[in-house]
Protein backbone atom coordinates (compact mmCIF):
# COMPACT_ATOMS: atom_id res chain seq x y z
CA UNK A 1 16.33 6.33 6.39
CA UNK A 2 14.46 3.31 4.43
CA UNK A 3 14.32 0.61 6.21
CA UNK A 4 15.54 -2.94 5.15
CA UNK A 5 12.46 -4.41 5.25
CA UNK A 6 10.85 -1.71 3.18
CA UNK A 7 14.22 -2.25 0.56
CA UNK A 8 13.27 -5.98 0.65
CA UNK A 9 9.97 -4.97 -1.07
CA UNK A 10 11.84 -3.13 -3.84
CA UNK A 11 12.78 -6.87 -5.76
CA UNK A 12 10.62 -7.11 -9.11
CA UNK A 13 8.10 -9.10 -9.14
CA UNK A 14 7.75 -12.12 -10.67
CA UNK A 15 4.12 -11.19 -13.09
CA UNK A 16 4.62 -9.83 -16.36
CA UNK A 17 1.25 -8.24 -17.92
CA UNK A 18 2.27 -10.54 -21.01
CA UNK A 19 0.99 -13.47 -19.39
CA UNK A 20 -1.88 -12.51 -17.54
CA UNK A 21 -5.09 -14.33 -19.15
CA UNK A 22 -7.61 -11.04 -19.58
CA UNK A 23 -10.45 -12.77 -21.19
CA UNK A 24 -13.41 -10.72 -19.99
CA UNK A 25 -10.91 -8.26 -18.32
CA UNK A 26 -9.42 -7.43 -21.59
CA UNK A 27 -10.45 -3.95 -21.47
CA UNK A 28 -9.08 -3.30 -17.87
CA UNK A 29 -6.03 -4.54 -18.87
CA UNK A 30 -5.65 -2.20 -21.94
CA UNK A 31 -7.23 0.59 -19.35
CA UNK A 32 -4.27 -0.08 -17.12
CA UNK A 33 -1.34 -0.35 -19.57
CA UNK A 34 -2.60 3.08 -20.69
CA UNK A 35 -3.14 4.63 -17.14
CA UNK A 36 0.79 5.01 -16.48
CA UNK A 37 1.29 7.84 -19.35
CA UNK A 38 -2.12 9.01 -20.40
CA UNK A 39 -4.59 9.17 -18.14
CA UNK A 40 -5.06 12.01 -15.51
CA UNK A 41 -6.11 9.95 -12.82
CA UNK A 42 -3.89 9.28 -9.46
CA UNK A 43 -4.98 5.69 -8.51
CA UNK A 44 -6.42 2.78 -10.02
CA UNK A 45 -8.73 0.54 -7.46
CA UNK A 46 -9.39 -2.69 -8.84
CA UNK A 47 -11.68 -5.04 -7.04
CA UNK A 48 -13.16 -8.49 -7.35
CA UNK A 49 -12.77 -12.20 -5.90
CA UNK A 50 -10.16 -14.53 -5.53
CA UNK A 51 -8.98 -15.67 -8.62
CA UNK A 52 -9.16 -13.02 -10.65
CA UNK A 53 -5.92 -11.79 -10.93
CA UNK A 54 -5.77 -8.82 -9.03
CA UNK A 55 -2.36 -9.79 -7.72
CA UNK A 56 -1.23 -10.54 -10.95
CA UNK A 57 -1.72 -7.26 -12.51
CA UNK A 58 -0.62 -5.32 -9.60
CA UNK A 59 3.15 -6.93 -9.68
CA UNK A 60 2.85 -6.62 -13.67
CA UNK A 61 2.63 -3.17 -13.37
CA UNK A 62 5.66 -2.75 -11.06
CA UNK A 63 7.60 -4.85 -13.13
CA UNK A 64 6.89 -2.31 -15.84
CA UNK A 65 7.86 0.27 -14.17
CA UNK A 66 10.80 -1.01 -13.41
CA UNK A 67 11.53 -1.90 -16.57
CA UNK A 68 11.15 1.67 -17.48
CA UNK A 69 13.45 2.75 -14.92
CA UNK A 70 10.93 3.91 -12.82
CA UNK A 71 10.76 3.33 -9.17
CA UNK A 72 7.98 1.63 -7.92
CA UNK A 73 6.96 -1.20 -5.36
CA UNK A 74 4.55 -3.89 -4.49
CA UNK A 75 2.93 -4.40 -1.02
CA UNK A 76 1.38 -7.78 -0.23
CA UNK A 77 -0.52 -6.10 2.72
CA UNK A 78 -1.54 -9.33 3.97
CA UNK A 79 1.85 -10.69 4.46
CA UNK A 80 3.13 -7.64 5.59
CA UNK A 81 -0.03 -6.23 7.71
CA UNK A 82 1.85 -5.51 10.94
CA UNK A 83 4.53 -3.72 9.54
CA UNK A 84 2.71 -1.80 7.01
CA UNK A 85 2.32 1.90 8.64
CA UNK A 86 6.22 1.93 9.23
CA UNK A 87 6.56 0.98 5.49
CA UNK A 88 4.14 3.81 4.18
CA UNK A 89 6.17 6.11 5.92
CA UNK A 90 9.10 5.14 3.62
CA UNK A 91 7.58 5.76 0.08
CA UNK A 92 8.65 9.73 -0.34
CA UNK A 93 10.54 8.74 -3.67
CA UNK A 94 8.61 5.94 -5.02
CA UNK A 95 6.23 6.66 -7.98
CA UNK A 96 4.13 4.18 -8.68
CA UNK A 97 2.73 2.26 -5.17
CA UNK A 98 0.48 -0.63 -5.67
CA UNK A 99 -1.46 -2.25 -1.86
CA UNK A 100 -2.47 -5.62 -2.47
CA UNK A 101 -5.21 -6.30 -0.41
CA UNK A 102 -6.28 -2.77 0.67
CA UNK A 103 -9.17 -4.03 2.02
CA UNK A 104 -7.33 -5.76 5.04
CA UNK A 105 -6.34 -2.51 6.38
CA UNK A 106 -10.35 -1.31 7.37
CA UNK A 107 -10.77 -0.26 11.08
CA UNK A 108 -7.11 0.06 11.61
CA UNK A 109 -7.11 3.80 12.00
CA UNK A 110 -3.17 4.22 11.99
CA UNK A 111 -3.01 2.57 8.64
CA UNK A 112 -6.13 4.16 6.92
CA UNK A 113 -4.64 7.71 8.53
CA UNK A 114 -1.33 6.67 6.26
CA UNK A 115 -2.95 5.18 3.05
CA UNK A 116 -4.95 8.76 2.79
CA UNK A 117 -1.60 10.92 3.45
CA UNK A 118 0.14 8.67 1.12
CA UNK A 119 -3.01 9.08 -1.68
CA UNK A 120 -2.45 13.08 -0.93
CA UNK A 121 1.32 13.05 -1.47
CA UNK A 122 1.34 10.58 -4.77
CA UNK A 123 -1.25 13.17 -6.47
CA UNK A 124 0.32 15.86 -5.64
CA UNK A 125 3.94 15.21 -7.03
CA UNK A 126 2.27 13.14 -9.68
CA UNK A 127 2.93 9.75 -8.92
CA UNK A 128 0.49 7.09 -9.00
CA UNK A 129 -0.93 4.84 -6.72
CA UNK A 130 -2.69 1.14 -7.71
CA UNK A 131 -4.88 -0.76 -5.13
CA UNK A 132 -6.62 -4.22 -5.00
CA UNK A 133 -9.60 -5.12 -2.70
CA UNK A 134 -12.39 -7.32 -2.40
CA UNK A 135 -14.99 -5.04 -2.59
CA UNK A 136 -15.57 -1.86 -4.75
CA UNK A 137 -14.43 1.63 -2.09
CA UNK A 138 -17.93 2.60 -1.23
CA UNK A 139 -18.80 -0.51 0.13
CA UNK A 140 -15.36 -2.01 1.10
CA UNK A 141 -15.76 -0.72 5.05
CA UNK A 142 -13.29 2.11 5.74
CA UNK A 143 -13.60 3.93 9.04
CA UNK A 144 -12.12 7.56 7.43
CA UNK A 145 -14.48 8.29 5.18
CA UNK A 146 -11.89 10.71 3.17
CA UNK A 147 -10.19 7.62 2.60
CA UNK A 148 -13.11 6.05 0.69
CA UNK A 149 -13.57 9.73 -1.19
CA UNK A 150 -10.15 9.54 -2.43
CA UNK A 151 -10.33 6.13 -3.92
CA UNK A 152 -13.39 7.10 -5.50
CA UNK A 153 -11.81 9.63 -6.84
CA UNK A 154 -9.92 7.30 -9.39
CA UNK A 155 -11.03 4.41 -11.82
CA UNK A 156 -12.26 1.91 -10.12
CA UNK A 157 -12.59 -1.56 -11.96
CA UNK A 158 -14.30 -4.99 -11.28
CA UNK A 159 -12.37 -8.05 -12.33
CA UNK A 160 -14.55 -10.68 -13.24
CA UNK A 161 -13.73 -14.08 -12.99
CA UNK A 162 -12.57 -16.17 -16.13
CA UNK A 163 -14.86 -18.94 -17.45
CA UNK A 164 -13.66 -22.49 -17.35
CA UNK A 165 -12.55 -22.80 -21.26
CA UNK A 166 -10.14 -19.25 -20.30
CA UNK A 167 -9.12 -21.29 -17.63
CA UNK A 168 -8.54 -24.20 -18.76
CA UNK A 169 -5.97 -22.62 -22.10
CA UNK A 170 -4.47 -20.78 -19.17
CA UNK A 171 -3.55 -24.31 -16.88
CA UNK A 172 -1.69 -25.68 -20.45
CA UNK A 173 -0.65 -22.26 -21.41
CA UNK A 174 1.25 -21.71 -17.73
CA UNK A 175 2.40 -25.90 -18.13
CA UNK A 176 4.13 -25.64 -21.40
CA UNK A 177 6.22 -22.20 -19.87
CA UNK A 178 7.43 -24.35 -17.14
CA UNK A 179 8.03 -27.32 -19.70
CA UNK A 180 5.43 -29.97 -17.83
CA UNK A 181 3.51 -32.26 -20.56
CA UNK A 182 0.20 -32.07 -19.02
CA UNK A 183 -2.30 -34.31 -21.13
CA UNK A 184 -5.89 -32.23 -22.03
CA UNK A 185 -7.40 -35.32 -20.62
CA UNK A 186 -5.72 -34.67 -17.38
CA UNK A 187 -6.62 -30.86 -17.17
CA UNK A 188 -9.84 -31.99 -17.93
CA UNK A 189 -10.12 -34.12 -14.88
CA UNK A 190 -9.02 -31.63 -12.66
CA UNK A 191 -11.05 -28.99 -14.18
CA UNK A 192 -13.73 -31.75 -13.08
CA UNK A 193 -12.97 -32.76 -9.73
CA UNK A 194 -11.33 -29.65 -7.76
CA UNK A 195 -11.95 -26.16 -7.57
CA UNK A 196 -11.78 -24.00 -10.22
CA UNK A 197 -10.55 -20.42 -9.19
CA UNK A 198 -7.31 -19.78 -10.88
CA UNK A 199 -5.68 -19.11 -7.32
CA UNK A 200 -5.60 -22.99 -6.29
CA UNK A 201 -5.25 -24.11 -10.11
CA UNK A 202 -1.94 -22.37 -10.55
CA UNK A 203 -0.86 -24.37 -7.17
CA UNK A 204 -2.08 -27.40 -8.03
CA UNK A 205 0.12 -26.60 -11.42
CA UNK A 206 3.29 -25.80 -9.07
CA UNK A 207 2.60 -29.14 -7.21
CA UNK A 208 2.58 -31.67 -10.24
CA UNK A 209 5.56 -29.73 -11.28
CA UNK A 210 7.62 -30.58 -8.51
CA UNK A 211 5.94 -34.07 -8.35
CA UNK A 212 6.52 -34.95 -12.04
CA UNK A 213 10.17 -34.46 -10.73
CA UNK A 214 10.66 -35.93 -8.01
CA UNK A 215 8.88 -39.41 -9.35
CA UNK A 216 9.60 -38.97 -12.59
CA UNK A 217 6.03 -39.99 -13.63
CA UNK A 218 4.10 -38.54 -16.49
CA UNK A 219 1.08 -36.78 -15.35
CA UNK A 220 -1.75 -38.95 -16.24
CA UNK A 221 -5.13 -39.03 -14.67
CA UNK A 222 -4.53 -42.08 -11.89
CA UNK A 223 -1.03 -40.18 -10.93
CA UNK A 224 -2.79 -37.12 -10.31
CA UNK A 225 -5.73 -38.68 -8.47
CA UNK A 226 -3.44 -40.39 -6.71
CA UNK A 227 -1.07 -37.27 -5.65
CA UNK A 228 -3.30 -34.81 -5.02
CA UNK A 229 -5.10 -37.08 -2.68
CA UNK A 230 -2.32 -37.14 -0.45
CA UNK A 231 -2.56 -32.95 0.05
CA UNK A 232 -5.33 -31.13 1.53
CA UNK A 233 -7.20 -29.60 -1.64
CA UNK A 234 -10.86 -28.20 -1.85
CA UNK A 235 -12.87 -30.02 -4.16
């Protein structure tokens, strides 16, 4: 019986591939559009630093699938972590899997026991299984080293972080979807003065949003400096 946790996990996801920002990635993402119904390969690792999307194309791929009718699910494994090996347990009928954050499960021997079970039972009723992780699988730090064998087996992928001008067409790009007038000399000064992985951009994004709101204040450069000086951001 699956449980309700595990259902919980089944809701799409909110990324869509069509607005993921591939830049240098551009040929990973073509790679992985293709890997679904082409390519012979069980499991896609990709692996790279914060910021570069990993997440992003993981729930885009879901999505997809479900889209296409296909049933498939997205683990956040670090939100998830102490539930995870009663989840992997539940995945008989699930065809596509994708682990965000594989890495987090190293030295937990229960959970790297499941993940290579689960890689064993995906290839051999042909499903498919896509992973995320810091580092590449040979250097990652799993304990079984089948484990690391397995995802080797795959493609493996670096994502490679965006420069700032991707970045920068990606802040407007994601403003003007959520219908927030945010002035280039504005992006310009944040681009300047905080940090610059697209992780804490896209938050700093979802906090002007609800502040442009709730003060109804265009979001010019003193507002900003102003706002975001009141929240604990990196610069």
């Amino acid at each position: 019986m699956i449980s309700q946790l595990t259902l919980d996990l089944y809701r799409a996801p909110h990324h869509e591939f069509e607005r993921y920002m591939p830049g240098v990635n551009l040929e990973i993402l073509s790679a992985l559009k293709a890997w679904r119904s082409v390519s012979s390969y069980s499991s896609v690792y990709l692996w790279g630093g914060r910021g570069t999307g990993k997440s992003h194309l993981l729930e885009a791929a879901v999505r997809e699938a479900n889209r296409l009718d296909q049933r498939a699910i997205y683990l956040p494994v670090k939100t998830i972590l102490p539930n995870l090996e009663m989840i992997l347990c539940d995945l008989t009928e699930v065809s596509l899997v994708a682990i965000d954050d594989v890495d987090l499960c190293c030295g937990i021997h229960a959970n790297e026991e499941k993940l290579f079970h689960l890689y064993n039972e995906l290839k051999e009723r042909g499903g498919r299984l896509l992973l995320s992780s810091t580092s590449r699988p040979d250097v990652v730090g799993f304990d079984l080293q089948d484990l690391t064998s397995r995802f080797r087996e795959g493609l493996v992928y670096q994502l490679r972080e965006l420069p700032d001008s991707d970045k920068t067409e990606l802040l407007v790009k994601e403003a003007n979807i959520r219908g927030l007038d945010l002035p280039q000399s504005t992006v310009n000064f944040i681009m300047r003065n905080y940090k610059r992985d697209m992780v804490f951009l896209m938050e700093v994004l979802a906090l002007l949003d609800a502040a442009s709101l709730e003060h109804s204040r265009l979001l010019t450069i003193p507002f900003v400096r102003e706002f975001l000086k009141g929240h604990e951001l990196g610069t």
